[in-house]
Protein backbone atom coordinates (compact mmCIF):
# COMPACT_ATOMS: atom_id res chain seq x y z
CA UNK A 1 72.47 115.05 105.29
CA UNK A 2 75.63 115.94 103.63
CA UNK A 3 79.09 114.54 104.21
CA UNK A 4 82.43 116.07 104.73
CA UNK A 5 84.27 114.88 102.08
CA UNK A 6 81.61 115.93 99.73
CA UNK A 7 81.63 119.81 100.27
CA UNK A 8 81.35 120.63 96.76
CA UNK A 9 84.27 117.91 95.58
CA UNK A 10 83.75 116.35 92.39
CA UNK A 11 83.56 112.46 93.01
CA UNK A 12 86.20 111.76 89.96
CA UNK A 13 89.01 113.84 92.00
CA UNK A 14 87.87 112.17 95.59
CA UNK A 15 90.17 109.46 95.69
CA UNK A 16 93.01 112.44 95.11
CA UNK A 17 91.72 114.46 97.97
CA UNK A 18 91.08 111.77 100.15
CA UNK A 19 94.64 110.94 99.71
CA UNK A 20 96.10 114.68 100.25
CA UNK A 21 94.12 114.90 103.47
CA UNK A 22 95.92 111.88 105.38
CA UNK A 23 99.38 112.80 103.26
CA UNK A 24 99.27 116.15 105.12
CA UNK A 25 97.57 114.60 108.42
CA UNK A 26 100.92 112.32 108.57
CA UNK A 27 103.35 114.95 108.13
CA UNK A 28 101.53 117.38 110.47
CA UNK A 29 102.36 113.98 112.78
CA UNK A 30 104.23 117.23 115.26
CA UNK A 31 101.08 119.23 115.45
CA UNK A 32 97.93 116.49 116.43
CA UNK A 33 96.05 119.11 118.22
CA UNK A 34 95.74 121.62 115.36
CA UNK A 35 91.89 121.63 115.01
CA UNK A 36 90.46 119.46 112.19
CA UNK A 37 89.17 122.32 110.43
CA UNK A 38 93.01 123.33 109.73
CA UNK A 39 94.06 119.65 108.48
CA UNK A 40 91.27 119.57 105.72
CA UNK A 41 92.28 123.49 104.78
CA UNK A 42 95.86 122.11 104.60
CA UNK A 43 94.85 119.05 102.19
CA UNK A 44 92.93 121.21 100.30
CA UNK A 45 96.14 123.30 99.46
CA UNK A 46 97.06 120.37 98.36
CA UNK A 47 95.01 119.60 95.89
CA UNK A 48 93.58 122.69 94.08
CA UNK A 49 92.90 120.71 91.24
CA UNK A 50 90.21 118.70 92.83
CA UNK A 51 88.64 122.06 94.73
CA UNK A 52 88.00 123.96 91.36
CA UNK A 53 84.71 125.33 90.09
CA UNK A 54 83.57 123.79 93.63
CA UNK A 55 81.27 125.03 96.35
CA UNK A 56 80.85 124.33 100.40
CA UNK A 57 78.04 122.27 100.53
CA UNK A 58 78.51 119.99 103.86
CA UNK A 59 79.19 120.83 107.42
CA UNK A 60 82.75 121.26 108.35
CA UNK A 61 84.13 118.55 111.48
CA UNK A 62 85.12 121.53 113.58
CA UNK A 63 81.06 122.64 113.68
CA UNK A 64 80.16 118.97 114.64
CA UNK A 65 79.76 118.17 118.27
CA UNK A 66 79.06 114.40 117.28
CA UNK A 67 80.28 112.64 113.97
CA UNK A 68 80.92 109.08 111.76
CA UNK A 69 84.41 109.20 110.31
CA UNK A 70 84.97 107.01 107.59
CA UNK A 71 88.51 104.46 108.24
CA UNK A 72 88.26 102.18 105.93
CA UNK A 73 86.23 100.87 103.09
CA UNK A 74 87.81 97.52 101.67
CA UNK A 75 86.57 94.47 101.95
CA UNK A 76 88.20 92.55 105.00
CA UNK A 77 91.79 91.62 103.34
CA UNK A 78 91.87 95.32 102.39
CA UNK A 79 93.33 97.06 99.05
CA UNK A 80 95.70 95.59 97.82
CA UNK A 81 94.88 91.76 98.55
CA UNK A 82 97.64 89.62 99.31
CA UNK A 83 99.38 88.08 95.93
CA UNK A 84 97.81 90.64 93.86
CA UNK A 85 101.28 91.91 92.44
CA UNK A 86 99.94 93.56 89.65
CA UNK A 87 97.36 95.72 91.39
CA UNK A 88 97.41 99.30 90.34
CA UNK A 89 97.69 100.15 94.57
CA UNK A 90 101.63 98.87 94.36
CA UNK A 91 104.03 101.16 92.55
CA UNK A 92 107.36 99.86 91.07
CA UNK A 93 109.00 99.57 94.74
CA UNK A 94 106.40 97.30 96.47
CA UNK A 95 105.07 100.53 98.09
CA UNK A 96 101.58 101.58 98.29
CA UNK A 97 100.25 103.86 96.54
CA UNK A 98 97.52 106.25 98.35
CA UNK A 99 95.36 106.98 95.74
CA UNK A 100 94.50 103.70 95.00
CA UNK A 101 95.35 101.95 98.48
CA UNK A 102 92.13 101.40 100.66
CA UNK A 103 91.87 99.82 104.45
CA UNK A 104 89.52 97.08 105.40
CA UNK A 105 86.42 98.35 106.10
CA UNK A 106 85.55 100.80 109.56
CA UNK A 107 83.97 103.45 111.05
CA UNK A 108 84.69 106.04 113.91
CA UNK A 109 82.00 107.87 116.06
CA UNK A 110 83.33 110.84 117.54
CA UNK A 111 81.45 112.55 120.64
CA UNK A 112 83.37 115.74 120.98
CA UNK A 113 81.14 117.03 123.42
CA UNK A 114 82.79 114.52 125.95
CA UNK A 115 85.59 113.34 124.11
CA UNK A 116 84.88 109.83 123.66
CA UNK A 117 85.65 107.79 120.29
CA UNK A 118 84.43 104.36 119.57
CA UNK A 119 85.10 102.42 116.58
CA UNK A 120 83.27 99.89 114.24
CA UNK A 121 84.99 96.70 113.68
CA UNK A 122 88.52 96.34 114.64
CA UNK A 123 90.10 95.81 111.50
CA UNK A 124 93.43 93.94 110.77
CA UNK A 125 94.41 98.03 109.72
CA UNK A 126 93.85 99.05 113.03
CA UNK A 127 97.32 100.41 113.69
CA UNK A 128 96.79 102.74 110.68
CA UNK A 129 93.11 103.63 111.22
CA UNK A 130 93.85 104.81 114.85
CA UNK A 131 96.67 106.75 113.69
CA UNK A 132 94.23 108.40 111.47
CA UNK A 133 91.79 108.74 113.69
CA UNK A 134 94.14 110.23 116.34
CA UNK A 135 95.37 113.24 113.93
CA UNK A 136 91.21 113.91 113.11
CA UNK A 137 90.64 114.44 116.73
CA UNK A 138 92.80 112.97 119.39
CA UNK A 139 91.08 111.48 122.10
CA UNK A 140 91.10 111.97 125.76
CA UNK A 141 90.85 108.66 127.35
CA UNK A 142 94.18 106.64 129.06
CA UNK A 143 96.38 104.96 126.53
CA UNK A 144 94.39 104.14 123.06
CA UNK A 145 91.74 106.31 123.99
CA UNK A 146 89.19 104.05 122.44
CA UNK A 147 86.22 104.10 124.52
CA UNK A 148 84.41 101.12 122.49
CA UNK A 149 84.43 98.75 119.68
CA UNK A 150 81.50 97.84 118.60
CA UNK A 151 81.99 94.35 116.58
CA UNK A 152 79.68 93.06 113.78
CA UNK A 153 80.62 89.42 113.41
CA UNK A 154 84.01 86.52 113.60
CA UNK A 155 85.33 87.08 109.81
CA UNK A 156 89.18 88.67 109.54
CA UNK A 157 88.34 91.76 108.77
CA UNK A 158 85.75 92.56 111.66
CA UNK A 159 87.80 91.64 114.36
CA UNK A 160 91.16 90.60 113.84
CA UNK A 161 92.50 93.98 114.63
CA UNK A 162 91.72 93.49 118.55
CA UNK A 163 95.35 91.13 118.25
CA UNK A 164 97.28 95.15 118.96
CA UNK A 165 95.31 95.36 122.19
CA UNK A 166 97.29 92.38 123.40
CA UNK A 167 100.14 92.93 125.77
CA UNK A 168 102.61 92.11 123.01
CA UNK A 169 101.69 95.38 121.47
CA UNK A 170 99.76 98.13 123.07
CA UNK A 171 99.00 96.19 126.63
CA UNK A 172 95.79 98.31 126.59
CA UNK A 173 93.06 98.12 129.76
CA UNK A 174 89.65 97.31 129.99
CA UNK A 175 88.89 98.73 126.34
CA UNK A 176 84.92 97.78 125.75
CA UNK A 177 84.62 95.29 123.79
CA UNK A 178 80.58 95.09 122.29
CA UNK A 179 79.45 91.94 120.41
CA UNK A 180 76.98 89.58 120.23
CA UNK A 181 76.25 86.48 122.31
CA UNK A 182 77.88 83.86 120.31
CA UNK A 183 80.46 86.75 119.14
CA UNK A 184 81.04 87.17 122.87
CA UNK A 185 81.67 83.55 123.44
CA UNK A 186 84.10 83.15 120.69
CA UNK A 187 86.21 85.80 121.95
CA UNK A 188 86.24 84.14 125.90
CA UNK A 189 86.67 80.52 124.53
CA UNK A 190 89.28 80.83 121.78
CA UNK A 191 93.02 82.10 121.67
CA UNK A 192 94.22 83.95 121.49
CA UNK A 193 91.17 86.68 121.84
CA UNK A 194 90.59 85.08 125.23
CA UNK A 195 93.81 85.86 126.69
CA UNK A 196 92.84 89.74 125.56
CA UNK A 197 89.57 89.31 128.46
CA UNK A 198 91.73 87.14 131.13
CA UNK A 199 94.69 89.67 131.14
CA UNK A 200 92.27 92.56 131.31
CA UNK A 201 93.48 93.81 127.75
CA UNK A 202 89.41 94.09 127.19
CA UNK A 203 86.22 94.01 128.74
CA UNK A 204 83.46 92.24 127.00
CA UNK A 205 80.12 93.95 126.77
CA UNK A 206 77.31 91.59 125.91
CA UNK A 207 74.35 93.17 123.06
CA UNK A 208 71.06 91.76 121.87
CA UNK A 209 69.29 91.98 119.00
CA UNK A 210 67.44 95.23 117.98
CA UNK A 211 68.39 96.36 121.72
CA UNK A 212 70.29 100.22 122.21
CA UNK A 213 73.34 100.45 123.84
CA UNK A 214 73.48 103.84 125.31
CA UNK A 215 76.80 105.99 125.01
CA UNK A 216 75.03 109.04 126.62
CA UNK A 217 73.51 112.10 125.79
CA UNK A 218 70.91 111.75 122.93
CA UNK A 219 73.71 108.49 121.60
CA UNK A 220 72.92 105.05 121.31
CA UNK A 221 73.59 102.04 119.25
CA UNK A 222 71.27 99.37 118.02
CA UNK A 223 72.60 96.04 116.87
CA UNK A 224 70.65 94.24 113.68
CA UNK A 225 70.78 90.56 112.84
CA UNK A 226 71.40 90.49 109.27
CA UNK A 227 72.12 86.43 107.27
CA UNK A 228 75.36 86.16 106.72
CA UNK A 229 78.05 83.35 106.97
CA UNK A 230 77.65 82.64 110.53
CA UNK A 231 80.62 80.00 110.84
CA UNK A 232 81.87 81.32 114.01
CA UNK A 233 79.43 84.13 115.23
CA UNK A 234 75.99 85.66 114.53
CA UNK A 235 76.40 88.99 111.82
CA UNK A 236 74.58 92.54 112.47
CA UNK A 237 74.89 95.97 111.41
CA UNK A 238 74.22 99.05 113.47
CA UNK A 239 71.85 101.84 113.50
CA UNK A 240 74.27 104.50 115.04
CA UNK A 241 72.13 107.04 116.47
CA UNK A 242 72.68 110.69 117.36
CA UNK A 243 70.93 113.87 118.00
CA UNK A 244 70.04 114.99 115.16
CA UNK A 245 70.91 112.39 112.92
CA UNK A 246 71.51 108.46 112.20
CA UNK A 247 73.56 106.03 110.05
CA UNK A 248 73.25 102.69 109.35
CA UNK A 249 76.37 100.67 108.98
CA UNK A 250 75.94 96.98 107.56
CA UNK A 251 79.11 96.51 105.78
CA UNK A 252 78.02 92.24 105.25
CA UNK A 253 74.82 90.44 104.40
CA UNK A 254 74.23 87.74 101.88
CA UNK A 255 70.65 89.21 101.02
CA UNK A 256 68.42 92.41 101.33
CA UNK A 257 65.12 89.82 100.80
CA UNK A 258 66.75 87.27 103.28
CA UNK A 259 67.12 89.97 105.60
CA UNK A 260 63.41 90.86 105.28
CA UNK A 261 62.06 87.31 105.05
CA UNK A 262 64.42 86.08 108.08
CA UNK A 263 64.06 89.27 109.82
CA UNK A 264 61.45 91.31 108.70
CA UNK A 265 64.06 93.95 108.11
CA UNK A 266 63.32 96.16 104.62
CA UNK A 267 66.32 97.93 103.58
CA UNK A 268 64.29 100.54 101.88
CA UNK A 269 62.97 101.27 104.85
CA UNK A 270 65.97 101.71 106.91
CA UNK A 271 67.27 103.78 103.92
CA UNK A 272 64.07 106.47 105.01
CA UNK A 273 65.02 106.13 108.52
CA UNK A 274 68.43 106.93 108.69
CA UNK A 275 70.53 110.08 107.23
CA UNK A 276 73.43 107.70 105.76
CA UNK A 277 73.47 104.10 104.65
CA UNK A 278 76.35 102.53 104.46
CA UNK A 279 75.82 99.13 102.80
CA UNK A 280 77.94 96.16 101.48
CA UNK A 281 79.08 96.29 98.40
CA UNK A 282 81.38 93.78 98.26
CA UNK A 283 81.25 93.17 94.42
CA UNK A 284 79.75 95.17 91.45
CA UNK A 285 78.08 92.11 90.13
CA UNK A 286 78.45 88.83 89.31
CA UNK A 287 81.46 89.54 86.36
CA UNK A 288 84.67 90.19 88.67
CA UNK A 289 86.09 86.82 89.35
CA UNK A 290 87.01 84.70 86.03
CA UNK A 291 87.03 80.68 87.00
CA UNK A 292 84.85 81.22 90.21
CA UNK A 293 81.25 80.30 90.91
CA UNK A 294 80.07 83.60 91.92
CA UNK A 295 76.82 82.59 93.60
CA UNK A 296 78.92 80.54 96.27
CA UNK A 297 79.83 84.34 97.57
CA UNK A 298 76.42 85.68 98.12
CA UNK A 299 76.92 89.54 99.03
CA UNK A 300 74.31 92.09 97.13
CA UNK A 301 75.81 93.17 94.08
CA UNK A 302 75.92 96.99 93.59
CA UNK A 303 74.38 96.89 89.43
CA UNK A 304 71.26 94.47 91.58
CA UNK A 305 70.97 97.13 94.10
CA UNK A 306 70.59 99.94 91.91
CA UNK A 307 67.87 98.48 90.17
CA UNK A 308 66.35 97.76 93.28
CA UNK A 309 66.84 101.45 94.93
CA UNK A 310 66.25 103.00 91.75
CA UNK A 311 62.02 103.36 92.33
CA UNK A 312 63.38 105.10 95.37
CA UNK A 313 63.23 109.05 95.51
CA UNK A 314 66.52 110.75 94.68
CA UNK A 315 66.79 112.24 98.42
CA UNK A 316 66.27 107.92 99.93
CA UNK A 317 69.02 107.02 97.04
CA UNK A 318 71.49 109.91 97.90
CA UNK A 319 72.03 108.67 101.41
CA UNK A 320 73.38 105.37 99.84
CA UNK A 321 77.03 104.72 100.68
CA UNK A 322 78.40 101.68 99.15
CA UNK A 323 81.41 100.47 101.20
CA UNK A 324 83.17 97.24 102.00
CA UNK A 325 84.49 96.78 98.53
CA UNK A 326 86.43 93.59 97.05
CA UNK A 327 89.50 94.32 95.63
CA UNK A 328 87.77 93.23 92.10
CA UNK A 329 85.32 95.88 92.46
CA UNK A 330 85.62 98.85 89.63
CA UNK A 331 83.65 100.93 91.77
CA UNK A 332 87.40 101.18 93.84
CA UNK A 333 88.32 103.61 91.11
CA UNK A 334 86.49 107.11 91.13
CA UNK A 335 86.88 107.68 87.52
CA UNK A 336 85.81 103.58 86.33
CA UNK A 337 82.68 103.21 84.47
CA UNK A 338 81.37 101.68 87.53
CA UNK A 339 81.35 104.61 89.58
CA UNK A 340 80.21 107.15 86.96
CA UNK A 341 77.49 104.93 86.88
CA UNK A 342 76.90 105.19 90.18
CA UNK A 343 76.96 108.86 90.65
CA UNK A 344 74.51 109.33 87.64
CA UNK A 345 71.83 107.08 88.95
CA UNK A 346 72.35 109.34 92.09
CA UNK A 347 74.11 107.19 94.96
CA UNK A 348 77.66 106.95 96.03
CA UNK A 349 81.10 105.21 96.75
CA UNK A 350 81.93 105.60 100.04
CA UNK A 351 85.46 107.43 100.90
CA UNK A 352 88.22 107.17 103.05
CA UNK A 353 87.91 110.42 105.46
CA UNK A 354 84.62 111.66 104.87
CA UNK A 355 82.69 112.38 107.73
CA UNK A 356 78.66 112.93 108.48
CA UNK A 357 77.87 115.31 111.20
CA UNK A 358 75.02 113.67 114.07
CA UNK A 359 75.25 116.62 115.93
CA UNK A 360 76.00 120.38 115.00
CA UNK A 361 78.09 122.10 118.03
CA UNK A 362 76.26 125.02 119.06
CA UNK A 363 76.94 128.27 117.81
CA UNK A 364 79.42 130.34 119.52
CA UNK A 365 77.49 133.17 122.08
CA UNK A 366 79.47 135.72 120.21
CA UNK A 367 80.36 134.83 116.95
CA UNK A 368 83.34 136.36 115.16
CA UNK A 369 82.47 139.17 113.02
């Protein structure tokens, strides 16, 4: 399984792309509809630097009938963090700079057979994610068109974002909210999330453990407990299943052997059963944060995981996406030591934009010549 932002792109100009490809999206604001396939020709323009001595290797959006877009891949406060004035992602002017700016961490599922978008966490970037996400492929439900949010636990980054539903911003109605019971009962008991359910801004949509919540047609989604801090809510991930392919998104855990002895959940084998992993990788290991007591932050460590995956075959570590990534984390920067590391022990960063396809679209009955 390949992924769109991988068709033949070297990883040490991804970042670059990446960055072209929602530059041009934003200032092609006038022409949303355009198809998809016409935005990523447009960013390529943009960056023939990146696209050289490069091949098409991945399946383009516009042939996908179902995909997982990529929103965000920072660790809940996003990139930069608050206070960090001296992070490469500001430039001189307190503005952000896109090639090194990254959103808390999120995913899309797109189901262009019927329309329908859902989303993965609703981050505190959820103005700019949906923005995004509408100039990929608008949607054609009332208002927000969000058909879903699927939510993974009660830290900032996960669900914070459901504040724009509210009526002093977007006044949506009835969006679905899925989360888990003691999720579900955080949202109804405390403000302001349980004004969002009285004044019909959502509609919460209970989900149990290891059980699939059907979106139709071949789609489903199947909830994980994983240990985590579990202050205010249980944590899971998702198996995100489709046609003719599945990702797993678990973007926090404090352990891959907690998770099996708790759980009886083996990473390694969810790795064989899905397409795509995307996995927390909050920190690159236990060096980033001088003065701290790094094992009070338990989150796998990508340099621990590698030599964990590494017995793996190079087609299990390939579908490795590390995502959710701390601010600290050299693996933020495509040409770091970190992430050349990565790359040559075979797995991957993921990126902003790219896209994995669960679905082809059928072929056209009379294909252009």
């Amino acid at each position: 399984m390949k992924t769109v932002s991988e068709s033949g792109m070297t990883d040490d100009f991804a970042a670059d792309a990446n960055a072209a490809y929602w530059d041009v999206a934003s200032r092609r604001h006038s022409r949303m509809r355009l198809c998809r396939a016409t935005a990523t020709l447009l960013a390529f323009l943009l960056a023939p630097v990146a696209l050289a001595n490069t091949k098409q290797d991945a399946t383009p959006p516009s042939r996908c009938a179902v995909e997982i877009l990529v929103l965000g891949i920072a660790q809940d406060a996003g990139i930069p963090q608050i206070g960090q004035r001296s992070d490469s992602a500001w430039d001189d002017h307190a503005n952000l700079r896109p090639e090194y700016a990254r959103l808390a961490t999120s995913l899309a599922l797109l189901d262009h057979r019927s329309g329908k978008r859902y989303l993965f966490e609703a981050t505190p970037d959820l103005r700019q994610q949906l923005q995004r996400l509408d100039l990929h492929a608008a949607g054609t439900t009332a208002g927000l068109a969000i058909d879903g949010i699927f939510l993974t636990h009660a830290h900032i980054g996960h669900y914070a974002g459901l504040m724009f539903l509210g009526h002093e911003s977007a006044g949506a109605s009835g969006v679905p909210v899925h989360a888990m019971p003691r999720m579900l009962a955080f949202l109804k008991n405390n403000g302001p999330w349980q004004q969002l359910a009285s004044f019909g801004n959502i509609t919460l949509r209970p989900m149990q453990d290891n059980v699939a919540v059907s979106l139709g047609e071949a789609l489903r989604v199947i909830p994980h407990r994983v240990p985590h801090r579990d202050e205010y809510s249980e944590t899971v991930g998702f198996s995100i299943e489709g046609p003719g392919a599945a990702v797993l998104f678990i973007p926090d855990i404090d352990s891959w052997a907690r998770w099996q002895d708790e759980y009886g959940q083996s990473i390694e084998d969810q790795i064989l059963r899905h397409d795509v992993a995307y996995l927390d990788a909050t920190f690159y290991d236990d060096n980033e944060l001088p003065g701290r007591d790094m094992s009070a932050i338990p989150h796998p460590r990508i340099a621990a995981m590698m030599e964990q995956f590494d017995a793996l075959p190079s087609e299990q570590r390939s579908k490795v996406r590390f995502i959710h990534l701390n601010h600290s984390n050299p693996a933020r920067y495509a040409d770091s030591a970190a992430s050349k590391a990565i790359r040559k022990r075979g797995y991957r960063v993921a990126r902003e934009g790219e896209s994995t396809c669960l679905a082809a679209a059928p072929a056209p009955l009379h294909p252009e010549s």
